[in-house]
Protein backbone atom coordinates (compact mmCIF):
# COMPACT_ATOMS: atom_id res chain seq x y z
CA UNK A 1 -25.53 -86.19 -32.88
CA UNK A 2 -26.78 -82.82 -30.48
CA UNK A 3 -30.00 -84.89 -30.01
CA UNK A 4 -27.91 -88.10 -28.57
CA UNK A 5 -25.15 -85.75 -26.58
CA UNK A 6 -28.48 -84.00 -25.35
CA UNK A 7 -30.12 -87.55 -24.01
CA UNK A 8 -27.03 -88.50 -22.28
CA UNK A 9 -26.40 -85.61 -20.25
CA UNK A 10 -30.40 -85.48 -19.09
CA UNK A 11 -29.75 -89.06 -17.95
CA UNK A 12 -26.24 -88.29 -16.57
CA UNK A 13 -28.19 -85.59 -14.65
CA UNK A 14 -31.22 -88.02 -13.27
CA UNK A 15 -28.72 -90.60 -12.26
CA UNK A 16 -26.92 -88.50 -10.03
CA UNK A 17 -30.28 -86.70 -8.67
CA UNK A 18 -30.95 -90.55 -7.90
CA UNK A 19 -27.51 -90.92 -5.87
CA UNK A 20 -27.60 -87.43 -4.15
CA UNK A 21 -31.44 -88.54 -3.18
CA UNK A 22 -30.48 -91.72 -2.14
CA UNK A 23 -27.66 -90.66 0.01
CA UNK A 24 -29.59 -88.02 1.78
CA UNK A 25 -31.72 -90.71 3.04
CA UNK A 26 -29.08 -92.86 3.86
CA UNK A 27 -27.67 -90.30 6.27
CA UNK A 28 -26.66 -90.86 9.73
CA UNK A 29 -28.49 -87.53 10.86
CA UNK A 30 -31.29 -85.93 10.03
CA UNK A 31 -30.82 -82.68 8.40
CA UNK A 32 -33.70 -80.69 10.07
CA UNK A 33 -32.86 -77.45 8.21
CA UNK A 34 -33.54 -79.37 5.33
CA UNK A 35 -36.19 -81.50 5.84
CA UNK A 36 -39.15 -82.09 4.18
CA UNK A 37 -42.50 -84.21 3.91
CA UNK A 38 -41.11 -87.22 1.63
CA UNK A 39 -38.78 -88.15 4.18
CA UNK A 40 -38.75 -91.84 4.16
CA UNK A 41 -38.80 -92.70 8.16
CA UNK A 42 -38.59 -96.35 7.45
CA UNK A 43 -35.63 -96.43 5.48
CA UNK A 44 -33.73 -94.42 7.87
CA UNK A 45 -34.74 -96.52 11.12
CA UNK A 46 -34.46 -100.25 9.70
CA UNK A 47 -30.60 -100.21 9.69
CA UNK A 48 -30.73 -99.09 13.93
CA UNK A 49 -33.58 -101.52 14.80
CA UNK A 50 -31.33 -104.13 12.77
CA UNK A 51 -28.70 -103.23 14.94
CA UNK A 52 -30.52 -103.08 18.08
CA UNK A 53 -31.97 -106.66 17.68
CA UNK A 54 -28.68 -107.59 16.83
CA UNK A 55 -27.50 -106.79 20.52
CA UNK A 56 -30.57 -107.82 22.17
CA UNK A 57 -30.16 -111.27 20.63
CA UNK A 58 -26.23 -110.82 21.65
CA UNK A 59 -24.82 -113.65 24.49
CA UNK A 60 -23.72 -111.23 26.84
CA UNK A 61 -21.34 -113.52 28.44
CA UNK A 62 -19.84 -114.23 25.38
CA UNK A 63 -18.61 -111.08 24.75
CA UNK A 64 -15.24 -109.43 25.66
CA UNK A 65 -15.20 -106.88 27.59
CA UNK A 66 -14.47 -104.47 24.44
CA UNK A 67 -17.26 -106.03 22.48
CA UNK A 68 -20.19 -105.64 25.79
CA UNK A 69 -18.27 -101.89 26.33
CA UNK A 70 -19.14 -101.47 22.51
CA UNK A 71 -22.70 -102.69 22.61
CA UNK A 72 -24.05 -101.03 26.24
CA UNK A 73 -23.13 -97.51 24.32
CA UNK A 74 -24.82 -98.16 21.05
CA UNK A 75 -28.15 -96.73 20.81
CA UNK A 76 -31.07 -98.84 21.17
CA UNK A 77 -34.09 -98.30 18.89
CA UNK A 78 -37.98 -99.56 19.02
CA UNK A 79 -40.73 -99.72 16.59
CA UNK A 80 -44.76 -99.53 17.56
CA UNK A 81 -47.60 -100.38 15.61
CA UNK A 82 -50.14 -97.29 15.94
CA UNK A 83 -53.80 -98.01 15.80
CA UNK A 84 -57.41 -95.49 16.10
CA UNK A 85 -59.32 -96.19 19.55
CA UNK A 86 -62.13 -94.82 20.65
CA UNK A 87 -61.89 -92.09 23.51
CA UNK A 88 -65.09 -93.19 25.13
CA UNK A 89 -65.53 -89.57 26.20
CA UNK A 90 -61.97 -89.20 28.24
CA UNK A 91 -60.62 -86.99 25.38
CA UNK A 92 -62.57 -84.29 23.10
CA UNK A 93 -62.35 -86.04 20.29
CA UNK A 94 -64.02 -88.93 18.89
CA UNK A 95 -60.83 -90.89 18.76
CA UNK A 96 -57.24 -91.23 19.37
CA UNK A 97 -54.13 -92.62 18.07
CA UNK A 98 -52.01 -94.71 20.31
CA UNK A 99 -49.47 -97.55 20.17
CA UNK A 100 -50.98 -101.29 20.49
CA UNK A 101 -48.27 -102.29 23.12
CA UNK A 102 -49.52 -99.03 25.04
CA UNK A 103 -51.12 -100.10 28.64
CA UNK A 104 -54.12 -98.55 28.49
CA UNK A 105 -54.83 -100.01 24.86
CA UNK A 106 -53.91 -103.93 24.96
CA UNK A 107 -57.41 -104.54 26.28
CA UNK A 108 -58.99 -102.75 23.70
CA UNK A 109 -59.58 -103.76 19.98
CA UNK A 110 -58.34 -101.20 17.26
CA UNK A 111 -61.24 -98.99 15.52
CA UNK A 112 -58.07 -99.72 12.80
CA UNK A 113 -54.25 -98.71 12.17
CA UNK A 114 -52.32 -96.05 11.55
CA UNK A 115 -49.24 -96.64 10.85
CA UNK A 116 -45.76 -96.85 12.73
CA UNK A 117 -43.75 -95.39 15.63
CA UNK A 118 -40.09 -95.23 15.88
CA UNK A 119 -38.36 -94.17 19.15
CA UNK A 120 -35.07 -93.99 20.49
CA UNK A 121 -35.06 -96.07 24.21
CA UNK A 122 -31.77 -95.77 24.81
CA UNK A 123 -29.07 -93.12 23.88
CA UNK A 124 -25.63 -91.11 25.03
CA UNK A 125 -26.63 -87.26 25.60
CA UNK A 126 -23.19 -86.77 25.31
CA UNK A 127 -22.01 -88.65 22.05
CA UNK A 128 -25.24 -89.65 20.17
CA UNK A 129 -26.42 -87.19 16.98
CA UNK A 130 -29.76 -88.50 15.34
CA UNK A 131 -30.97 -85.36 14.28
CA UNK A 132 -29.53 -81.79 14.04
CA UNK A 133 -30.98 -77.99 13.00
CA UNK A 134 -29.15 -74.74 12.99
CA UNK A 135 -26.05 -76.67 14.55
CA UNK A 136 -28.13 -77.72 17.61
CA UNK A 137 -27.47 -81.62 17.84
CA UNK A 138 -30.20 -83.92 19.21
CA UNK A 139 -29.64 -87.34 20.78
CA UNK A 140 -33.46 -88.50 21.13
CA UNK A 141 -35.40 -88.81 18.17
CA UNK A 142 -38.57 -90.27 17.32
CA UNK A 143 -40.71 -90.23 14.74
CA UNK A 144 -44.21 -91.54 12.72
CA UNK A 145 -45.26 -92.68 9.61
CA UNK A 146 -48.65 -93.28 8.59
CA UNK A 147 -49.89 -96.70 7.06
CA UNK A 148 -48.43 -95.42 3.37
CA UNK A 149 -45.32 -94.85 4.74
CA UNK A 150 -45.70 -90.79 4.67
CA UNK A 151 -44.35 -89.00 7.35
CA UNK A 152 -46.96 -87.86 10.15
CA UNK A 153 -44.94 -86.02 13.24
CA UNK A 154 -41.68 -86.25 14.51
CA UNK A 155 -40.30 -85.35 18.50
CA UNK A 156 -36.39 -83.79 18.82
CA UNK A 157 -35.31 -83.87 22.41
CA UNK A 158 -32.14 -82.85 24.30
CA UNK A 159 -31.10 -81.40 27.71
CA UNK A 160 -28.36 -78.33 26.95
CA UNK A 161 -26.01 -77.05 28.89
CA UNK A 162 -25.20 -74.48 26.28
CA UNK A 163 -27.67 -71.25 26.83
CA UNK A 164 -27.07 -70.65 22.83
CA UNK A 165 -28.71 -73.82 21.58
CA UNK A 166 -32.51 -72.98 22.27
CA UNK A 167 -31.54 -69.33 20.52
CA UNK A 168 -30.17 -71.28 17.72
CA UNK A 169 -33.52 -73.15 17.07
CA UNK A 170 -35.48 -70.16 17.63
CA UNK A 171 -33.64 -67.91 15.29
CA UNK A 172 -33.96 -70.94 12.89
CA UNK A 173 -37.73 -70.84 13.11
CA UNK A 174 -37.87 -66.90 13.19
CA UNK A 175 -36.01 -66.64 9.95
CA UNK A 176 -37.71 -69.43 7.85
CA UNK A 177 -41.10 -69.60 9.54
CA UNK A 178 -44.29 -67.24 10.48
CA UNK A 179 -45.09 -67.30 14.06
CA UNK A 180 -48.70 -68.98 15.08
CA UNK A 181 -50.82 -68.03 18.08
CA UNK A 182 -51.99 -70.98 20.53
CA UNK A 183 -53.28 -70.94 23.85
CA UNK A 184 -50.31 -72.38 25.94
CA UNK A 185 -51.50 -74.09 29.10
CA UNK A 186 -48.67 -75.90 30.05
CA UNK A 187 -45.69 -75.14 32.39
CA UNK A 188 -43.44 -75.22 29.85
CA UNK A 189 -42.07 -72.34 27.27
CA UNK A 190 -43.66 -73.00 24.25
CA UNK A 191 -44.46 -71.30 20.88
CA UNK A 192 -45.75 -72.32 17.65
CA UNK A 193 -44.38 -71.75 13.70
CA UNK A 194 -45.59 -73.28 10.27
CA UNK A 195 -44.47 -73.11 6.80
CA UNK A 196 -46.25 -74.33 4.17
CA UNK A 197 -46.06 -78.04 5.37
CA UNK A 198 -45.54 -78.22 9.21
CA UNK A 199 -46.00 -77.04 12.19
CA UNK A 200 -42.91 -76.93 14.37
CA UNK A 201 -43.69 -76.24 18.49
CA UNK A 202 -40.61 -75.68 20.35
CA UNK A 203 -41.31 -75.47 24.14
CA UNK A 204 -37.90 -75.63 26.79
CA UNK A 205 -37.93 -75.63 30.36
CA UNK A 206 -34.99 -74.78 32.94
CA UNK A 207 -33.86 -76.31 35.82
CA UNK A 208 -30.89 -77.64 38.04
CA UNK A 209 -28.99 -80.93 37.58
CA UNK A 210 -26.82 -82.72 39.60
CA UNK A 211 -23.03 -83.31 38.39
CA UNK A 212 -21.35 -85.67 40.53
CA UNK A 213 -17.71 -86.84 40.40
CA UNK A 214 -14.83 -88.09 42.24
CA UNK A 215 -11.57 -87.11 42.39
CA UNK A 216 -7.87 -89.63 43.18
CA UNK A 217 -8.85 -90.67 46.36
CA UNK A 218 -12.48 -91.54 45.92
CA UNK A 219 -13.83 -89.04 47.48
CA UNK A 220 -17.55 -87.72 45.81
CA UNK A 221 -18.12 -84.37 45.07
CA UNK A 222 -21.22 -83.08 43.82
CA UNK A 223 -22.50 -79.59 42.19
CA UNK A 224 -25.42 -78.35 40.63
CA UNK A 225 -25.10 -76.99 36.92
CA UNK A 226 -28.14 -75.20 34.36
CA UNK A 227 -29.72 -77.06 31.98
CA UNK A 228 -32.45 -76.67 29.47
CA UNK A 229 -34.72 -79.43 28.81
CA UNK A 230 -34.96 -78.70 24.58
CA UNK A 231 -38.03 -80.45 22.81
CA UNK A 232 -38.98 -80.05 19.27
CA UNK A 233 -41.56 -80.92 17.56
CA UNK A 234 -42.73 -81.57 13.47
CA UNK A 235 -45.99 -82.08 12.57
CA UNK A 236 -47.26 -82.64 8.69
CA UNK A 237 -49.79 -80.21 7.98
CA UNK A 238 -51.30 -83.28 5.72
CA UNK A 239 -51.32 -85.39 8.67
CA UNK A 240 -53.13 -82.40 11.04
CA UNK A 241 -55.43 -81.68 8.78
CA UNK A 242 -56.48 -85.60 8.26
CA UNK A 243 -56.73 -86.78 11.86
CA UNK A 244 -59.13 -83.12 11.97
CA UNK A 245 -61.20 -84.83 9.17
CA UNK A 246 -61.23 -88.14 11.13
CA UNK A 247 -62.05 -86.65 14.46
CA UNK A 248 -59.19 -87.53 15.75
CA UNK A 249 -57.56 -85.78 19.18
CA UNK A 250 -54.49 -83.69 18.46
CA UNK A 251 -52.21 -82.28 21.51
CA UNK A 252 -53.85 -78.61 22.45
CA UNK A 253 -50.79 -76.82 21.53
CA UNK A 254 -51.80 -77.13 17.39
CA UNK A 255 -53.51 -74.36 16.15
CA UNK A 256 -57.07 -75.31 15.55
CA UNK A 257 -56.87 -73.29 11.55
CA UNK A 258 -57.05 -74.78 8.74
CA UNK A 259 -53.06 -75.13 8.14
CA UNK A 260 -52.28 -72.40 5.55
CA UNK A 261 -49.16 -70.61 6.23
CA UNK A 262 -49.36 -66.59 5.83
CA UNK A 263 -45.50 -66.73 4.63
């Protein structure tokens, strides 16, 4: 009788690990605070390129004015197939990943694929949330799977008018990560963190934008306000260290080690 009572509460117990896992990847957001390498980037993107086809395929002139409000603030979504090219000697590398609808690559035939690239071409700064980390919310997401469906890199971008949200992420990274030396040759701010599976590079870069509005009688007024320009991004350490072994070209700002985190 303990033996059967025993069996059903272990399977009570993997059912709802099941449902809890299932729901975290049915999420709306991504939980960046939480995230981790079995992310399945397919599952959560079908459901907004679904949608976004949906609206593409949409008669505008059809639709009410409610309906076309509705649909020109829904967030539009777009899916690349990634494939290896050669560099030809432009890049230090042997080769380098790109997206076959890419310009400079339609000409060219594919050494062979990657995988897949999901972006986010159109979005509300204001009201979108596709991704959020130490209660910093980002509208622009995109992100990469390799041909297995593993997750490879991902890109977190937002402009801030809050000072506190690029402290937020930092503080985030200082706590939970150990700090990685690069060369930086870009303009931008940028620094470099790992744990035991990625490598997160957070670079920001302030300037002045241009608010414009108008008040009862039409009349424009304009002003200039701060902003940061916040990008984030999550590599795999698996996918690093593979595209190393393939001689593939990686962006300068990942450390050249062999991706072992000292914390």
């Amino acid at each position: 009788m303990i033996k059967k009572m025993h069996k059903k509460v272990v399977s009570s117990i993997i059912l709802l690990n099941l449902f809890y896992s299932c729901q975290s990847q049915d999420s709306k957001v991504v939980q960046l605070d939480t995230f981790d390498k079995t992310f399945k980037v397919d599952k959560f993107y079908q459901p907004r390129l679904s949608k976004t086809d949906e609206i593409l395929s949409s008669d505008v002139k059809k639709m009410d004015k409610k309906a076309a409000k509705k649909a020109l603030e829904t967030a539009m979504f777009s899916k690349d197939t990634l494939a290896f090219y050669k560099t030809n000697g432009r890049l230090p590398a042997e080769f380098y990943v790109e997206s076959t609808n890419d310009w400079m690559t339609r000409k060219d035939k594919p050494i062979k694929y990657f995988g897949y690239q999901y972006s986010t071409v159109a979005y509300d700064a204001a009201k979108d949330s596709l991704a959020i980390l130490n209660k910093v919310v980002f509208p622009s997401l995109s992100m990469t799977e390799n041909n297995k469906g593993e997750f490879a890199y991902l890109t977190a971008t937002k402009t801030s008018k809050n000072k506190s949200d690029f402290s937020n992420i930092l503080s985030f990274l200082q706590k939970n990560c150990t700090r990685v030396n690069i060369e930086d040759t870009s303009s931008d701010k940028i620094s470099c963190w790992e744990n035991k599976d990625f490598y997160y590079i957070l670079s920001n870069e302030d300037r002045k934008e241009e608010v414009i509005s108008y008040d009862s009688s039409g009349n424009r007024n304009s002003k200039t306000t701060d902003v940061t320009d916040i990008r984030l991004h999550i590599y795999s350490k698996d996918y690093v260290r593979a595209m190393r072994n393939e001689n593939v070209y990686l962006p300068d700002y990942l450390p050249a080690g062999n991706g072992k985190a000292n914390k």
